[in-house]
N, C-alpha and C. Protein backbone atom coordinates (compact mmCIF):
# COMPACT_ATOMS: atom_id res chain seq x y z
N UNK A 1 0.86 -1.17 0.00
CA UNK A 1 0.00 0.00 0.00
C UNK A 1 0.90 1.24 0.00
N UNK A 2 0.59 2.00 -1.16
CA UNK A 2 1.48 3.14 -0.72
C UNK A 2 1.31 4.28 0.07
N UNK A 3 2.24 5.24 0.46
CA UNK A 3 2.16 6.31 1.70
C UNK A 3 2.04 7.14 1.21
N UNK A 4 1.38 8.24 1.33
CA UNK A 4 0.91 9.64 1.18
C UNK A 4 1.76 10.48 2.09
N UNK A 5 1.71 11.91 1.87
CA UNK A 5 2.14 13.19 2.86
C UNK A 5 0.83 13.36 3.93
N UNK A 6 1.09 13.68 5.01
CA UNK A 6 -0.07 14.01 5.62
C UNK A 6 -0.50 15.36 5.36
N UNK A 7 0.03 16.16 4.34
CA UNK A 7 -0.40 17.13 3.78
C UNK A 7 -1.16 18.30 5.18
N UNK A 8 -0.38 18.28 5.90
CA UNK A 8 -0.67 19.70 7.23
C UNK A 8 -1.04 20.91 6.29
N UNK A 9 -0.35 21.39 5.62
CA UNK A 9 -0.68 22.51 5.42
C UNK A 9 -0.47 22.91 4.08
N UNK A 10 -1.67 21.84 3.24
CA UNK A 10 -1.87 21.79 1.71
C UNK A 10 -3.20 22.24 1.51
N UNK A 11 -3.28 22.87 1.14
CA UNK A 11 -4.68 23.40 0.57
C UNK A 11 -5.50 22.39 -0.94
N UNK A 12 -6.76 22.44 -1.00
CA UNK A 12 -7.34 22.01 -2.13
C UNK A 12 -8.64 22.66 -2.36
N UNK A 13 -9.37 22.35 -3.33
CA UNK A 13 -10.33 22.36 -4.22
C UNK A 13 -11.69 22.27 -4.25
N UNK A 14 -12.58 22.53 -3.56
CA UNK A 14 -13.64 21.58 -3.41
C UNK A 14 -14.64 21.37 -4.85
N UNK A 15 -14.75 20.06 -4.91
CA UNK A 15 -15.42 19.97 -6.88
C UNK A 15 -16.69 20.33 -6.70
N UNK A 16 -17.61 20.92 -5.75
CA UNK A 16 -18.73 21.70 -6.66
C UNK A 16 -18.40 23.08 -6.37
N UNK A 17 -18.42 23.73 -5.27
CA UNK A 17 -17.88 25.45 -5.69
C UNK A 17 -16.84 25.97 -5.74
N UNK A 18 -15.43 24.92 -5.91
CA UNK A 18 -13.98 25.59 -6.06
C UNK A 18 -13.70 26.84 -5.33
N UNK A 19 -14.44 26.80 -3.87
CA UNK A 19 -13.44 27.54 -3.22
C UNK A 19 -12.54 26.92 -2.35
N UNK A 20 -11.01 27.34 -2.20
CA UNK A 20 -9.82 26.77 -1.59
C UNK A 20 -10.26 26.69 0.17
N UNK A 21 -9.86 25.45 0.48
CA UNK A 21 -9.74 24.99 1.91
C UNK A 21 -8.67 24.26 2.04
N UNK A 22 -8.15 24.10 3.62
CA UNK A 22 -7.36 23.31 3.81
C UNK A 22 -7.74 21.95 3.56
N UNK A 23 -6.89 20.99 2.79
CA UNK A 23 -7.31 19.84 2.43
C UNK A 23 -7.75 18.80 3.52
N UNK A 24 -7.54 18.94 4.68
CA UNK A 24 -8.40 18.05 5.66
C UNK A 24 -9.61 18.90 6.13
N UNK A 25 -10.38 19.66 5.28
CA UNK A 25 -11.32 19.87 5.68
C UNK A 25 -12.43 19.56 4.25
N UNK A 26 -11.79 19.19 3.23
CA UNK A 26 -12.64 18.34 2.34
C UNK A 26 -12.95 16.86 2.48
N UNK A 27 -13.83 16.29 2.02
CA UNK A 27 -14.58 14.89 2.36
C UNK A 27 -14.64 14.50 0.90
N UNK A 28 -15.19 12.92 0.97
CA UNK A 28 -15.38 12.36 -0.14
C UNK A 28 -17.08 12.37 -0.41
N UNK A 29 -17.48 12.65 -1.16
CA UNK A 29 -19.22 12.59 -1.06
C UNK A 29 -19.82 11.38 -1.70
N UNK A 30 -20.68 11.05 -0.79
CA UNK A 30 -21.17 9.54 -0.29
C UNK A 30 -22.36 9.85 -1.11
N UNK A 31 -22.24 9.04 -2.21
CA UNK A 31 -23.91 8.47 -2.61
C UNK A 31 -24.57 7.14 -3.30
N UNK A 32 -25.28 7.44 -2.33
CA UNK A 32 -26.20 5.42 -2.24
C UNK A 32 -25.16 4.62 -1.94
N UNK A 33 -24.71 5.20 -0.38
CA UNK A 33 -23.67 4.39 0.49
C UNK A 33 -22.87 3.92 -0.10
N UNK A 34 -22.19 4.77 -1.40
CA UNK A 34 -20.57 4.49 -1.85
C UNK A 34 -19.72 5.72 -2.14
N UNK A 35 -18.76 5.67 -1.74
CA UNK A 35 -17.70 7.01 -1.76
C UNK A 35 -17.54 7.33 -3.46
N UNK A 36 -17.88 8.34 -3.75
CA UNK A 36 -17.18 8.78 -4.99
C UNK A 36 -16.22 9.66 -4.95
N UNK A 37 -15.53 10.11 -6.16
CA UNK A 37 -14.53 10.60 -6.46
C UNK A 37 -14.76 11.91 -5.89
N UNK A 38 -15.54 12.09 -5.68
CA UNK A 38 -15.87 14.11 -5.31
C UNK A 38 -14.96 14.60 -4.27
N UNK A 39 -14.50 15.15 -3.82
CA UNK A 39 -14.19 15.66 -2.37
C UNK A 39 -14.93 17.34 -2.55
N UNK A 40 -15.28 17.84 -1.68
CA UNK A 40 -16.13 18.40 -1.27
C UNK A 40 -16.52 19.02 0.26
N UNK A 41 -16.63 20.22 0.02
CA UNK A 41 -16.57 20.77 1.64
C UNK A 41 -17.62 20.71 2.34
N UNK A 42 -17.65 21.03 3.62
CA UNK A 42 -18.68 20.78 4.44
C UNK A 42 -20.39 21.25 3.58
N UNK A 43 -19.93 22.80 3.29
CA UNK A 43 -21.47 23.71 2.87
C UNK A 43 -22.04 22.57 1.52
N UNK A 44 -21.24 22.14 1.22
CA UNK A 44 -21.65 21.30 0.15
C UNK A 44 -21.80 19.71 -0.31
N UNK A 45 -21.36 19.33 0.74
CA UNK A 45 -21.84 18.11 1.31
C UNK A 45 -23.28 17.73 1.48
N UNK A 46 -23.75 16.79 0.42
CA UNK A 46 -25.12 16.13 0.57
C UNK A 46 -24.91 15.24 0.88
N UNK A 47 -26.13 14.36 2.14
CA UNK A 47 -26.24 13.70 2.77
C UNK A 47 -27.21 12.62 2.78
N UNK A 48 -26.86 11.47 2.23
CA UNK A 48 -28.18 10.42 1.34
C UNK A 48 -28.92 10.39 2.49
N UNK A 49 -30.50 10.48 1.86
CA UNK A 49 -31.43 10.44 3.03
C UNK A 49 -31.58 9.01 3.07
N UNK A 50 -32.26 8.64 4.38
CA UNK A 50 -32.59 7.43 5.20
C UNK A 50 -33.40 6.54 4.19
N UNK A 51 -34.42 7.52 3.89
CA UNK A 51 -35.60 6.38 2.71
C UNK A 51 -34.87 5.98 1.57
N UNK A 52 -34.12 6.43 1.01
CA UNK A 52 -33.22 5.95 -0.10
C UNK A 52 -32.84 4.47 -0.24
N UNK A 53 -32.33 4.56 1.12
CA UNK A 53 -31.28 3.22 1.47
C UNK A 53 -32.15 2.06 1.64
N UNK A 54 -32.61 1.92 0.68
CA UNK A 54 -33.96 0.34 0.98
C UNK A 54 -33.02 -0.79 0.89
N UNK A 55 -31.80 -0.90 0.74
CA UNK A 55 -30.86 -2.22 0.41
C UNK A 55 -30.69 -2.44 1.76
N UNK A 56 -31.13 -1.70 3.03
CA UNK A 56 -30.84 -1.90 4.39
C UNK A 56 -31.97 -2.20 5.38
N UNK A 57 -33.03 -2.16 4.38
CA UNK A 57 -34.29 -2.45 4.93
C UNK A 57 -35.23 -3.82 4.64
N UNK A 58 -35.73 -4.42 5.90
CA UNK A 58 -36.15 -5.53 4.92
C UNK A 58 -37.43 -5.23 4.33
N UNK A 59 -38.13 -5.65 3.72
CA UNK A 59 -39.04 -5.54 3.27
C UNK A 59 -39.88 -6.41 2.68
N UNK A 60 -39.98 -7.41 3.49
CA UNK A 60 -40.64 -8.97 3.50
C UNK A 60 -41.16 -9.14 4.81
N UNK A 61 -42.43 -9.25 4.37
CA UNK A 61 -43.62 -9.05 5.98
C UNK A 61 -43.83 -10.63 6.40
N UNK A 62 -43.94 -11.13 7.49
CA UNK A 62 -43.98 -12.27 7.68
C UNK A 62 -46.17 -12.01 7.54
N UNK A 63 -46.40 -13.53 7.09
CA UNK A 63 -47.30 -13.97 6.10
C UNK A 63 -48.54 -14.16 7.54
N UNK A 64 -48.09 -15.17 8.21
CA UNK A 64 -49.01 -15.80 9.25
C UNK A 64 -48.32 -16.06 10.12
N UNK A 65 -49.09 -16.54 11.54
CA UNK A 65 -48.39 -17.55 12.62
C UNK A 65 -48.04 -18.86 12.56
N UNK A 66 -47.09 -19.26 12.67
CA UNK A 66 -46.65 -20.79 12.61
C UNK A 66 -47.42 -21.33 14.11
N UNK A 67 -47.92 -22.50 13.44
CA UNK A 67 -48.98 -23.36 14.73
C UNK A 67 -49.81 -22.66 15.55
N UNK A 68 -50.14 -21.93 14.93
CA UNK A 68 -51.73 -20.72 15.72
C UNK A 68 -52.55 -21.95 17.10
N UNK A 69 -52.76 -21.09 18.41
CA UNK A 69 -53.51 -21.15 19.19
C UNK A 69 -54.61 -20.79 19.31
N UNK A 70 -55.65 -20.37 18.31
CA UNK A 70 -57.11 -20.11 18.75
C UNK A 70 -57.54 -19.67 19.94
N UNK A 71 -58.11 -18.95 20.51
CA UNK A 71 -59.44 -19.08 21.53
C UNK A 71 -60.20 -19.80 21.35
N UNK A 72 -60.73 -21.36 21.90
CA UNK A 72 -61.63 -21.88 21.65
C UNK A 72 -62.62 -21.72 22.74
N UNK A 73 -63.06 -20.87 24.21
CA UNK A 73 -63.36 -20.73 25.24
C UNK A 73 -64.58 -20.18 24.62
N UNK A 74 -65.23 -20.02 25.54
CA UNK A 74 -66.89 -19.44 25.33
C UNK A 74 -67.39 -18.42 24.08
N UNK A 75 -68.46 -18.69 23.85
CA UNK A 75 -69.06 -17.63 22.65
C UNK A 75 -68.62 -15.90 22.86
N UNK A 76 -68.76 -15.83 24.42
CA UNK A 76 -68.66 -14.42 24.62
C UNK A 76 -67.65 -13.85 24.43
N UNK A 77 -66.45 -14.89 24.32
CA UNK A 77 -65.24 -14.22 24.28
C UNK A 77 -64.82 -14.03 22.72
N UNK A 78 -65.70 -14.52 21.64
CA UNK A 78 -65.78 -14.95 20.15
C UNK A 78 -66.65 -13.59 19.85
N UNK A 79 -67.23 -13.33 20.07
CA UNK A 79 -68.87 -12.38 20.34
C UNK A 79 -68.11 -10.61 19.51
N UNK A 80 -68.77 -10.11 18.86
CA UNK A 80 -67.89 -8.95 18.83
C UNK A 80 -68.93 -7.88 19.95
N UNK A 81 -67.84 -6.86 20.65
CA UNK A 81 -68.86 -5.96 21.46
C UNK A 81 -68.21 -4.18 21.17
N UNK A 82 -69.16 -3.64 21.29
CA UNK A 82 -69.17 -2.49 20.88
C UNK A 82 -70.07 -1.76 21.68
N UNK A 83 -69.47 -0.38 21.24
CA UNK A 83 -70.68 1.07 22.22
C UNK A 83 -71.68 1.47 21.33
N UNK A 84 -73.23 1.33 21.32
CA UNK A 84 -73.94 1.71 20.52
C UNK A 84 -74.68 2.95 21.14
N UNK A 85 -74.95 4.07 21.10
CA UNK A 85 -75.21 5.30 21.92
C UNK A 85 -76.92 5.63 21.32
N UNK A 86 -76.85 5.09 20.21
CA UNK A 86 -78.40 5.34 19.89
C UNK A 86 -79.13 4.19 19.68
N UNK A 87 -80.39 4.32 21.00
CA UNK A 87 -80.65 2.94 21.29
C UNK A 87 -82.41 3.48 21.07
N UNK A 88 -82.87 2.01 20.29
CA UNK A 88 -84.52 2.72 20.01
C UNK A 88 -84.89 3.79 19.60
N UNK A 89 -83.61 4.55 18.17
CA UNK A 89 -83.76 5.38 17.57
C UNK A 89 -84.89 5.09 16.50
N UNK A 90 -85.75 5.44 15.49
CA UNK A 90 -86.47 5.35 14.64
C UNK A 90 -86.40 6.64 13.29
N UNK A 91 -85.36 6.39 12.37
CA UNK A 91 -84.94 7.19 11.36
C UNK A 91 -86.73 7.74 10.37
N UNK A 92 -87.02 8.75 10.09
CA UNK A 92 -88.08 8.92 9.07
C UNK A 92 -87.68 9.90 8.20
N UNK A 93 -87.79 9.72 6.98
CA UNK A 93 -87.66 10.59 5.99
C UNK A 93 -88.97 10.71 5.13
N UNK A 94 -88.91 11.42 4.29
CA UNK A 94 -89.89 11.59 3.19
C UNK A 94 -89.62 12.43 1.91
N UNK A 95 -90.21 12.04 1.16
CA UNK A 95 -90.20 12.41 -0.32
C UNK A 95 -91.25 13.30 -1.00
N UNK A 96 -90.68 14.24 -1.75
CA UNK A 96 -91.16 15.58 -2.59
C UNK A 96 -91.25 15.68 -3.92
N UNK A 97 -91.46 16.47 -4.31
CA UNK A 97 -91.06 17.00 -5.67
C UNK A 97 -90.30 18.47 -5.89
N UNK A 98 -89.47 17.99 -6.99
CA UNK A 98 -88.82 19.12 -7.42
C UNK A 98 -89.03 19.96 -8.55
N UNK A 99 -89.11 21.47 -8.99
CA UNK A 99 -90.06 21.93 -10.17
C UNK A 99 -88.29 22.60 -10.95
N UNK A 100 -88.15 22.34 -11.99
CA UNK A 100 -87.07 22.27 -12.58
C UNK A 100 -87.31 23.82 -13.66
N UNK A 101 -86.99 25.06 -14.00
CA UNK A 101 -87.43 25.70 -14.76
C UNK A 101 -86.02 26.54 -15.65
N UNK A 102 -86.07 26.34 -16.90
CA UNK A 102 -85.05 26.75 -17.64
C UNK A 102 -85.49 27.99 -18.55
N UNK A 103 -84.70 28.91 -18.72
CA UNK A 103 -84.95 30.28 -19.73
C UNK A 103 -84.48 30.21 -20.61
C-alpha cells in the first residue's frame, strides 16, 4: 500500500464550488452508500437520506403464525362488542317533488 504526505498545510479544491480549503477539511461525497470521487466541503456536502437506502431495509412481511392457538373458550369471548349510543332510535324521511325551470 502506498504512503501519502499528511499534507498539514496543503490546501485544495472543493469539486462543486472551487473555493480553496485546507485539504483536511474536504470529504469524499457519499452516494447510495458508496464514496465517490468528489471531495467536497462541508457547505456542500449532501447527505443520502434514510428512505433511499432500501438495500438496508427488509421488506418482506412475515405472512401468518406458525402453529396458531385459537381461543376456543366461550361464545362471549368470540362475540364482537361495541358502544352503541343510539338505542330505540327510529330514522323517518320523506319524499317531494322538485319543479325544474329553464330560460
Amino acid at each position: 500500500m502506498p504512503r501519502y504526505a499528511r499534507g498539514l498545510l496543503a490546501y485544495g479544491f472543493c469539486d462543486r464550488c472551487g473555493q480553496r480549503y485546507p485539504i483536511s477539511e474536504l470529504n469524499y461525497q457519499i452516494i447510495d452508500g458508496f464514496r465517490s470521487n468528489l471531495l467536497v466541503c462541508r457547505n456542500d456536502m449532501d447527505i443520502d437520506h434514510e428512505q433511499l437506502r432500501t438495500e438496508t431495509v427488509r421488506t418482506d412481511d412475515a405472512i401468518d403464525i406458525k402453529d396458531p392457538r385459537p381461543d376456543l373458550s366461550l361464545e362471549e369471548s368470540r362475540a364482537f362488542s361495541g358502544f352503541n349510543p343510539i338505542v330505540d332510535s327510529t330514522l323517518r324521511a320523506s319524499t317531494g317533488t322538485v319543479t325544474v325551470t329553464t330560460t
